[in-house]
ModelCIF file with pLDDT and N, C-alpha, C, O atoms, coordinates in Angstrom:
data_MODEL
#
_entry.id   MODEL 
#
_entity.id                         1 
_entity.type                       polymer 
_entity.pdbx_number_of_molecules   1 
#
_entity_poly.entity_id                      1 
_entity_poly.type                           'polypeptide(L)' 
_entity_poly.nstd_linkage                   no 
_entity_poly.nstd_monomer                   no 
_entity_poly.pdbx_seq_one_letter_code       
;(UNK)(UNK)(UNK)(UNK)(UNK)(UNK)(UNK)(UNK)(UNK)(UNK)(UNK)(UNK)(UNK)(UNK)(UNK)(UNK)
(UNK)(UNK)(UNK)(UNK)(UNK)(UNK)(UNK)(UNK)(UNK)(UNK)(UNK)(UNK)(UNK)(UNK)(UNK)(UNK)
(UNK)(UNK)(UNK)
;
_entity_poly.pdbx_seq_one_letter_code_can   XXXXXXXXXXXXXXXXXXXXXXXXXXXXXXXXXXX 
_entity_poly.pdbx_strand_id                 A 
#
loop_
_entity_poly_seq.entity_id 
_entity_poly_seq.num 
_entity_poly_seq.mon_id 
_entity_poly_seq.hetero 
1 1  UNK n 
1 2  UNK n 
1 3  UNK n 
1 4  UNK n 
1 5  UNK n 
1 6  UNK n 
1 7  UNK n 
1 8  UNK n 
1 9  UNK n 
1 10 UNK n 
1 11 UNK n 
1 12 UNK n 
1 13 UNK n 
1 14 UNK n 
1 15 UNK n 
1 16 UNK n 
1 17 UNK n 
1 18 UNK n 
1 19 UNK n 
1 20 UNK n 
1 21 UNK n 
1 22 UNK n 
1 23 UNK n 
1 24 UNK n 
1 25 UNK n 
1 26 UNK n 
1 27 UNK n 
1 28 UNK n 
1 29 UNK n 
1 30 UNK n 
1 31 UNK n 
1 32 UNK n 
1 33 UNK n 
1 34 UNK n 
1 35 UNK n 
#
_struct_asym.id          A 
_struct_asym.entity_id   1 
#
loop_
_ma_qa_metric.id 
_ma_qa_metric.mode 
_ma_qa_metric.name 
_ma_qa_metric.software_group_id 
_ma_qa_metric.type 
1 global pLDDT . pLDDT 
2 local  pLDDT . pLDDT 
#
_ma_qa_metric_global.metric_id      1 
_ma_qa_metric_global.metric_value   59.63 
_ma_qa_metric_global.model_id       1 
_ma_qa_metric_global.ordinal_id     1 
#
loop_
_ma_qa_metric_local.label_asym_id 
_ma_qa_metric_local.label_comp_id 
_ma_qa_metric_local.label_seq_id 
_ma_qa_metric_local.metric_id 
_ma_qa_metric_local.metric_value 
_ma_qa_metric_local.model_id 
_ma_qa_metric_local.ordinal_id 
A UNK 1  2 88.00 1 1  
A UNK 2  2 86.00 1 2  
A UNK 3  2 85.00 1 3  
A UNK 4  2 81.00 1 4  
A UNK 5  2 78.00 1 5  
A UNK 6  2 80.00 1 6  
A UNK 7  2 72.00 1 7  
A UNK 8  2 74.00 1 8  
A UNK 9  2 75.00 1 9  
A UNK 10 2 74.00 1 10 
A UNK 11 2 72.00 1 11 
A UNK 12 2 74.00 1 12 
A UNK 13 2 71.00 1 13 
A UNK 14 2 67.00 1 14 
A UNK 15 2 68.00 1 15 
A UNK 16 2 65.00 1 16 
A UNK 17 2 65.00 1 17 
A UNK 18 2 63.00 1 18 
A UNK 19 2 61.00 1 19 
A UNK 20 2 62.00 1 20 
A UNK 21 2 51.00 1 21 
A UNK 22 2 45.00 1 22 
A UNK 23 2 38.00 1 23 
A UNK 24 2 43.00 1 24 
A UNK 25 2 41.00 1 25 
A UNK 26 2 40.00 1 26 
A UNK 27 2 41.00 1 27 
A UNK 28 2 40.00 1 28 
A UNK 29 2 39.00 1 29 
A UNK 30 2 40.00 1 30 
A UNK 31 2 41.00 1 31 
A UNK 32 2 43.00 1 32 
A UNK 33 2 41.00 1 33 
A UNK 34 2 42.00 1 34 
A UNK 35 2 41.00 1 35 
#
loop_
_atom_site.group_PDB 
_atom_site.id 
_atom_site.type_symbol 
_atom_site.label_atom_id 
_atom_site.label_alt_id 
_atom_site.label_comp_id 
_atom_site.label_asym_id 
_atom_site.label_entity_id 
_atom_site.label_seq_id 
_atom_site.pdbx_PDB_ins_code 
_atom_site.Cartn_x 
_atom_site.Cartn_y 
_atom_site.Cartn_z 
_atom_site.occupancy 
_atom_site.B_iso_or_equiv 
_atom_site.pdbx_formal_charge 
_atom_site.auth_seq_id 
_atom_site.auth_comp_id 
_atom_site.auth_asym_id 
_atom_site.auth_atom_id 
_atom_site.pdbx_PDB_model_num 
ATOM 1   N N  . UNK A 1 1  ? -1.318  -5.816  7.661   1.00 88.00 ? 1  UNK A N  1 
ATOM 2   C CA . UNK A 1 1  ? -2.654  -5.227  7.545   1.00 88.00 ? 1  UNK A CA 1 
ATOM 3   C C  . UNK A 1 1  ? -2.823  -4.386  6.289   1.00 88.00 ? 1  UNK A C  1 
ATOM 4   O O  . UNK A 1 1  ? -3.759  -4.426  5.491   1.00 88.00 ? 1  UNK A O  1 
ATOM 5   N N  . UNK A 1 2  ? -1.665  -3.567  6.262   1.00 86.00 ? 2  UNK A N  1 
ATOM 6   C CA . UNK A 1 2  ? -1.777  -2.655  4.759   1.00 86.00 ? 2  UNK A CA 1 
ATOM 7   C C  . UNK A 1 2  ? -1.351  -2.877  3.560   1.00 86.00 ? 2  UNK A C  1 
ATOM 8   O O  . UNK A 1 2  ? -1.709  -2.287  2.540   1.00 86.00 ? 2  UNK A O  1 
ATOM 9   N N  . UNK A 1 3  ? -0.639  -3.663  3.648   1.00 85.00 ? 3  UNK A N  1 
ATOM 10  C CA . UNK A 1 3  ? 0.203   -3.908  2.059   1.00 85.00 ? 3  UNK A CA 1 
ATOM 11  C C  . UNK A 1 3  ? -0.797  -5.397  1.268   1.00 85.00 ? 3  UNK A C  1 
ATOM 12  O O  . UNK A 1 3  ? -1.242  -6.391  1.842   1.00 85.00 ? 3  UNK A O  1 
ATOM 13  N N  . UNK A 1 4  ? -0.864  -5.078  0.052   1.00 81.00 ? 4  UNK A N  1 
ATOM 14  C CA . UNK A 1 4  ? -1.116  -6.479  -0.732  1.00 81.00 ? 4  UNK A CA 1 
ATOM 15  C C  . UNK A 1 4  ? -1.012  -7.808  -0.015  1.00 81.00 ? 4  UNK A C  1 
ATOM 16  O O  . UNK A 1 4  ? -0.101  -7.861  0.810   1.00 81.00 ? 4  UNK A O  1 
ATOM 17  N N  . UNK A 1 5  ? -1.803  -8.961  -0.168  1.00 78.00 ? 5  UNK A N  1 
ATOM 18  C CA . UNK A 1 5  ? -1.825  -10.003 0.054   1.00 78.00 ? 5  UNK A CA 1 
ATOM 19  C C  . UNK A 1 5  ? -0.620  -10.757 -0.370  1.00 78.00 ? 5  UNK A C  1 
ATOM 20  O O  . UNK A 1 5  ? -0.818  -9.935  -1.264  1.00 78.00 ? 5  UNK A O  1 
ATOM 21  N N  . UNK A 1 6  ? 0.256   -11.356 -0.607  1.00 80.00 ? 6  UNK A N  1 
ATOM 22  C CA . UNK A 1 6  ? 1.558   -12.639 -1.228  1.00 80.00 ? 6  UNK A CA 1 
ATOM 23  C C  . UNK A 1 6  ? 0.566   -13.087 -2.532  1.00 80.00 ? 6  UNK A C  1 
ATOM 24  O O  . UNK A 1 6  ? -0.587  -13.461 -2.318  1.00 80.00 ? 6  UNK A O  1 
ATOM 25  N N  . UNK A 1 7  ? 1.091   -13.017 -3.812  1.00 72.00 ? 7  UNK A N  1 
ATOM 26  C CA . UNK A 1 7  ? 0.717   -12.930 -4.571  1.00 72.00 ? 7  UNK A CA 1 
ATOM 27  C C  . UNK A 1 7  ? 0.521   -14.291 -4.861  1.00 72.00 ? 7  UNK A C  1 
ATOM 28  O O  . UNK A 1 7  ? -0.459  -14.342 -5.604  1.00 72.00 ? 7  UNK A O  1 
ATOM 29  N N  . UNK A 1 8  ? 0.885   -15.232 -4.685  1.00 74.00 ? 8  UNK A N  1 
ATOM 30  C CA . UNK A 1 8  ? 0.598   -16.700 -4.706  1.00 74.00 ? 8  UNK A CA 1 
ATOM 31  C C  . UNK A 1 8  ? -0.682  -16.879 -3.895  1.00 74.00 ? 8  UNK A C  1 
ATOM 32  O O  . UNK A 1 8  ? -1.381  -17.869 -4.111  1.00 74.00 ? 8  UNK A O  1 
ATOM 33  N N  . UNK A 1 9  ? -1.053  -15.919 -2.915  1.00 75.00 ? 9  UNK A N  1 
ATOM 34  C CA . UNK A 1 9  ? -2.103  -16.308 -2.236  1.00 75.00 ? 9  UNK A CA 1 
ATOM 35  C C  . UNK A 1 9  ? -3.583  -15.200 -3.049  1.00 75.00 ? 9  UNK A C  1 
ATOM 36  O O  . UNK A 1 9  ? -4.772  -15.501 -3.156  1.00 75.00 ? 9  UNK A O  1 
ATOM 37  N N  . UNK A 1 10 ? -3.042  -14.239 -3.378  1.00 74.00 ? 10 UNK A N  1 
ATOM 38  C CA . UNK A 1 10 ? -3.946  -13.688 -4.313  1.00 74.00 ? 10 UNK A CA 1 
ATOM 39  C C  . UNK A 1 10 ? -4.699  -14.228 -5.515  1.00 74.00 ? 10 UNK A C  1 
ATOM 40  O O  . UNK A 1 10 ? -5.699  -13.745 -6.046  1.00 74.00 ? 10 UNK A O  1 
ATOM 41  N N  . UNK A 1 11 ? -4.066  -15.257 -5.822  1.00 72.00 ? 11 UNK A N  1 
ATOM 42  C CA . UNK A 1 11 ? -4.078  -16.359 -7.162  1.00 72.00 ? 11 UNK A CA 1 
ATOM 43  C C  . UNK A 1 11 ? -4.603  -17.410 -6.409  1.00 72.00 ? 11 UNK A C  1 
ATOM 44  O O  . UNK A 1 11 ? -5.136  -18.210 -7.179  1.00 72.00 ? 11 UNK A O  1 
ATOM 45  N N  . UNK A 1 12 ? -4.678  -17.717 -5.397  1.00 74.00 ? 12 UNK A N  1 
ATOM 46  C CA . UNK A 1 12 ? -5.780  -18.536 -4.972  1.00 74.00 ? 12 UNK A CA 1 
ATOM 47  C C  . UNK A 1 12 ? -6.942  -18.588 -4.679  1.00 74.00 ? 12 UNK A C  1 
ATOM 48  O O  . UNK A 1 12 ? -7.869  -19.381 -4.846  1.00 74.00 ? 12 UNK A O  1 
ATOM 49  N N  . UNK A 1 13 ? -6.747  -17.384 -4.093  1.00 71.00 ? 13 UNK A N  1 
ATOM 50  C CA . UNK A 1 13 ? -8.268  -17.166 -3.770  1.00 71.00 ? 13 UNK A CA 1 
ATOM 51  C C  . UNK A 1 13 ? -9.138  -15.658 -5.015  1.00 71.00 ? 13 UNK A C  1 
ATOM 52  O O  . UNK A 1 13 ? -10.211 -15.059 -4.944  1.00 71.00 ? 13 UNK A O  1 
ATOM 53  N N  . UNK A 1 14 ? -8.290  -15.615 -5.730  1.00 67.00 ? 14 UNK A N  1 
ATOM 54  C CA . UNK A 1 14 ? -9.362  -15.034 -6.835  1.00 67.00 ? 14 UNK A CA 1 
ATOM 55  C C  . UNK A 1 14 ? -8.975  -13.694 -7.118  1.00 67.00 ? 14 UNK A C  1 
ATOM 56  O O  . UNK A 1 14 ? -9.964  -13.171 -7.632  1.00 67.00 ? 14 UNK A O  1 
ATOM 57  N N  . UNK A 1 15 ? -7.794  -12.640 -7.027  1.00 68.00 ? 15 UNK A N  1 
ATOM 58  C CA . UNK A 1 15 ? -8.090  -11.501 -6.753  1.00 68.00 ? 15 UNK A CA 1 
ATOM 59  C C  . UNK A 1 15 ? -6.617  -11.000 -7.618  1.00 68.00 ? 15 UNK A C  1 
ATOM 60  O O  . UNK A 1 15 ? -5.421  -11.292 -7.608  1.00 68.00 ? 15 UNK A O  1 
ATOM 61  N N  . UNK A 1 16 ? -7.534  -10.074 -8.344  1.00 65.00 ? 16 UNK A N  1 
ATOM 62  C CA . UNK A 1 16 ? -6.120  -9.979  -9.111  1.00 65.00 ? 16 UNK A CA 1 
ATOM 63  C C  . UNK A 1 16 ? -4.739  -9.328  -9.064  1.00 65.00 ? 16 UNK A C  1 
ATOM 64  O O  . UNK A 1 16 ? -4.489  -9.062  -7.889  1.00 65.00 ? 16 UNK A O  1 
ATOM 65  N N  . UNK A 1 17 ? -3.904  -9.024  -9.745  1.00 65.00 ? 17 UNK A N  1 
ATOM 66  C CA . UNK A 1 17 ? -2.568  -8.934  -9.212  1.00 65.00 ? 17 UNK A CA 1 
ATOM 67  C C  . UNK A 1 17 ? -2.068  -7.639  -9.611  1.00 65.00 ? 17 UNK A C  1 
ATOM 68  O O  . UNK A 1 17 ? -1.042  -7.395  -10.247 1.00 65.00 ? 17 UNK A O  1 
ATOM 69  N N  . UNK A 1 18 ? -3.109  -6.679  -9.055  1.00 63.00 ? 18 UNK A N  1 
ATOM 70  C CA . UNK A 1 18 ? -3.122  -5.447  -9.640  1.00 63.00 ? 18 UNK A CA 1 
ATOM 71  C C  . UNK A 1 18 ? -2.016  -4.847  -8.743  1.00 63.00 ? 18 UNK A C  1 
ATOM 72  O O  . UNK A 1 18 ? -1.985  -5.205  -7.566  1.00 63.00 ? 18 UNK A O  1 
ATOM 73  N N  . UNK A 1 19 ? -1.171  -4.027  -9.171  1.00 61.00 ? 19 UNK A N  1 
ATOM 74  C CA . UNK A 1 19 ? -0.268  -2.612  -8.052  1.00 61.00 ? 19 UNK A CA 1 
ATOM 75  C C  . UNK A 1 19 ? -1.217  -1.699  -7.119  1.00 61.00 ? 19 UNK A C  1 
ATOM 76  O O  . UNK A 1 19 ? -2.416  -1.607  -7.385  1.00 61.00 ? 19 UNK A O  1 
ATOM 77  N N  . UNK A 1 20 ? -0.765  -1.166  -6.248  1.00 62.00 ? 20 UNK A N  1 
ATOM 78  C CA . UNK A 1 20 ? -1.017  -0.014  -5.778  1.00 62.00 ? 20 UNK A CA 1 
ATOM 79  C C  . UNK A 1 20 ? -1.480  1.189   -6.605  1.00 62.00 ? 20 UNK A C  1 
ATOM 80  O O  . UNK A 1 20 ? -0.785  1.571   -7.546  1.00 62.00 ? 20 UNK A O  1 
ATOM 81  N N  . UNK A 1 21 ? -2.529  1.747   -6.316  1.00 51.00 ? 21 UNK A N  1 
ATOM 82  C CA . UNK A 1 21 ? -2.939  3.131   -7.008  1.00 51.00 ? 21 UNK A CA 1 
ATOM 83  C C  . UNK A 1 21 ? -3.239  4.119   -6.244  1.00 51.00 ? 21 UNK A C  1 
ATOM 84  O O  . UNK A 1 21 ? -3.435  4.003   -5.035  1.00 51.00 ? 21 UNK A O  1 
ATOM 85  N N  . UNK A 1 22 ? -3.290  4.966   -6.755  1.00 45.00 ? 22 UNK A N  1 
ATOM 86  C CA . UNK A 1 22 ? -3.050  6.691   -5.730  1.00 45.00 ? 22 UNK A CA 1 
ATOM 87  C C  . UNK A 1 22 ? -3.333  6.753   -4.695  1.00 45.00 ? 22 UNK A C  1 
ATOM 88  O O  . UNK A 1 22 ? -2.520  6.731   -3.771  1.00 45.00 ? 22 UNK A O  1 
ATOM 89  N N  . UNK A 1 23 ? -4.837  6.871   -4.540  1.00 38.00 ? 23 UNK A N  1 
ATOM 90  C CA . UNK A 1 23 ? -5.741  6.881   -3.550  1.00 38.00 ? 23 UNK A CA 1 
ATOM 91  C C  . UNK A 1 23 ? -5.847  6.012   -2.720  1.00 38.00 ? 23 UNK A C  1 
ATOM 92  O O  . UNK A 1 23 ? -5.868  6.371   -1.542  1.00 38.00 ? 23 UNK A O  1 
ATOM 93  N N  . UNK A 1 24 ? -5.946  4.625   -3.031  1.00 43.00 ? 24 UNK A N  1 
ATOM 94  C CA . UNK A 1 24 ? -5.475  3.195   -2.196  1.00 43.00 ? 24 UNK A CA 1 
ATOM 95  C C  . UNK A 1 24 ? -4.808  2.772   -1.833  1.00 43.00 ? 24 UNK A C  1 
ATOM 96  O O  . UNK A 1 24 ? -4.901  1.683   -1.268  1.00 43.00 ? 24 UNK A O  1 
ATOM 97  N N  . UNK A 1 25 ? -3.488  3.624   -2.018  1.00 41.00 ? 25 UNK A N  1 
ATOM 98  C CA . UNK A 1 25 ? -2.652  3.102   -1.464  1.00 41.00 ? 25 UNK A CA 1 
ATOM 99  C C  . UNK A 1 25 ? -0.938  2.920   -2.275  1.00 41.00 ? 25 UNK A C  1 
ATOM 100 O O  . UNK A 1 25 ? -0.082  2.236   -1.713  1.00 41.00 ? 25 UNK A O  1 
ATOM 101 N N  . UNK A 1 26 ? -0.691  3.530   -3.430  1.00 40.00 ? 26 UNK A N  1 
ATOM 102 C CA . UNK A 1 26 ? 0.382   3.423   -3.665  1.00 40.00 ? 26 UNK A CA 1 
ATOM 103 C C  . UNK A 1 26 ? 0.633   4.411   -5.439  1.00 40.00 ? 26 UNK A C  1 
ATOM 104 O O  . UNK A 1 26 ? -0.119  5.288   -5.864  1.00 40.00 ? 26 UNK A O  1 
ATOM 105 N N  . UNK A 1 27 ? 1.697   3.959   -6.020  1.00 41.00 ? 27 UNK A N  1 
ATOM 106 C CA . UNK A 1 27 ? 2.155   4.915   -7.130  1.00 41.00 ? 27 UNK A CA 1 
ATOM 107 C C  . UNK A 1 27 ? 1.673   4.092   -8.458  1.00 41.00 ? 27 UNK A C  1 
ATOM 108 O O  . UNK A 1 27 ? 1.734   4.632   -9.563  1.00 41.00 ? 27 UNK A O  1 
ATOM 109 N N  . UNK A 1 28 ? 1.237   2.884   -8.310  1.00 40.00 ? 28 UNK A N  1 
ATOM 110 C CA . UNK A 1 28 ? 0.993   2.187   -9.169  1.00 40.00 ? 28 UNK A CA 1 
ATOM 111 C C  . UNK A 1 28 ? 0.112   3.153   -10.039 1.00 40.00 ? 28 UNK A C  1 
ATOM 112 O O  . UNK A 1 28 ? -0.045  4.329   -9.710  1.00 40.00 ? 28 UNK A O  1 
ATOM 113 N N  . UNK A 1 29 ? -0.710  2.362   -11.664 1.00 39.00 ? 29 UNK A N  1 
ATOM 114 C CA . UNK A 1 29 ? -1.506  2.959   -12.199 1.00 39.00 ? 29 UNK A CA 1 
ATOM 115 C C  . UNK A 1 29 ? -2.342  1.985   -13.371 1.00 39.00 ? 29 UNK A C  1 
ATOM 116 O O  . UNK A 1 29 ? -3.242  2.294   -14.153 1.00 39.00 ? 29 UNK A O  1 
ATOM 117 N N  . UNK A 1 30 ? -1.859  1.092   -13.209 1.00 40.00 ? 30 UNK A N  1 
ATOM 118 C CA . UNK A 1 30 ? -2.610  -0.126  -14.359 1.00 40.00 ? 30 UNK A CA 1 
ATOM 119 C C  . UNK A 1 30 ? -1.765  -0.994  -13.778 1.00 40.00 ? 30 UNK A C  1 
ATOM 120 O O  . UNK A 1 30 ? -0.753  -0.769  -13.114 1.00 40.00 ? 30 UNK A O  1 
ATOM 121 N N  . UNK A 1 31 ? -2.446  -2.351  -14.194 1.00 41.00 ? 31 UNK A N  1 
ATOM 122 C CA . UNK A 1 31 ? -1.984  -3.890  -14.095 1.00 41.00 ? 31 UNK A CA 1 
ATOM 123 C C  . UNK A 1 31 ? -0.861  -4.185  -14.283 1.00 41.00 ? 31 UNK A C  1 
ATOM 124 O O  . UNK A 1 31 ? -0.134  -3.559  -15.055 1.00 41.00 ? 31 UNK A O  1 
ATOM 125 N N  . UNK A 1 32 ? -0.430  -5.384  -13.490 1.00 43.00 ? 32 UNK A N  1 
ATOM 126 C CA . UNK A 1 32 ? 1.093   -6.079  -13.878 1.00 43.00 ? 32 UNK A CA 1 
ATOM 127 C C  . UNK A 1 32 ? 1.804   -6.148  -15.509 1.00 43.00 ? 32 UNK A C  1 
ATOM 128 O O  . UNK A 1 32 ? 1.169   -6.133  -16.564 1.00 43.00 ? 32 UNK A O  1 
ATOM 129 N N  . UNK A 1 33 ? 2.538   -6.186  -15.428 1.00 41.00 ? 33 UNK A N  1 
ATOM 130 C CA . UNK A 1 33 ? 2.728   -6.558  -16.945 1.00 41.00 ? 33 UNK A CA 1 
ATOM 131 C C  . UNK A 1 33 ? 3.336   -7.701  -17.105 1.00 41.00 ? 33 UNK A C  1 
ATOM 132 O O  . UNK A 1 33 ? 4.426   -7.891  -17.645 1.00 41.00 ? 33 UNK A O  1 
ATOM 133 N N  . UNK A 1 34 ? 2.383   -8.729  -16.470 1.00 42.00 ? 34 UNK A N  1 
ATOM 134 C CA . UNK A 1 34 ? 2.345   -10.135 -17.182 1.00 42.00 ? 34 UNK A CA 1 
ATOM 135 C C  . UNK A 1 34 ? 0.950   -11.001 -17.146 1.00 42.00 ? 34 UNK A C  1 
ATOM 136 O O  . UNK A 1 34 ? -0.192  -10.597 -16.923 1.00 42.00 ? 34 UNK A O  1 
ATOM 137 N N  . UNK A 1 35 ? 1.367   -12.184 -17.406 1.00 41.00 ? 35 UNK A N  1 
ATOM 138 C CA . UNK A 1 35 ? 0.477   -12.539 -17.683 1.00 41.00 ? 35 UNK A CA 1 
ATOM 139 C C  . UNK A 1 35 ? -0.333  -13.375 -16.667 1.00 41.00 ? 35 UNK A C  1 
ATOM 140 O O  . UNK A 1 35 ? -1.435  -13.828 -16.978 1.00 41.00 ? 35 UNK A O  1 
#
C-alpha cells in the first residue's frame, strides 16, 4: 500500500521513477540518476 510501485510497472503505465521525498514519504530529494 505504501511503498513505490515495481519500477518496471511504473514504466508502464507512465509515472516516473522518482525517490521518496520528505513529506511523502521518504529521504529522497531529486530524480534517479539515470536515464
Amino acid at each position: 500500500c505504501i511503498m513505490r510501485s515495481p519500477n518496471a510497472l511504473r514504466e508502464r503505465i507512465g509515472l516516473a521513477r522518482n525517490p521518496y521525498v520528505a513529506m511523502s514519504g521518504g529521504a529522497g530529494s531529486g530524480p534517479e540518476p539515470d536515464n
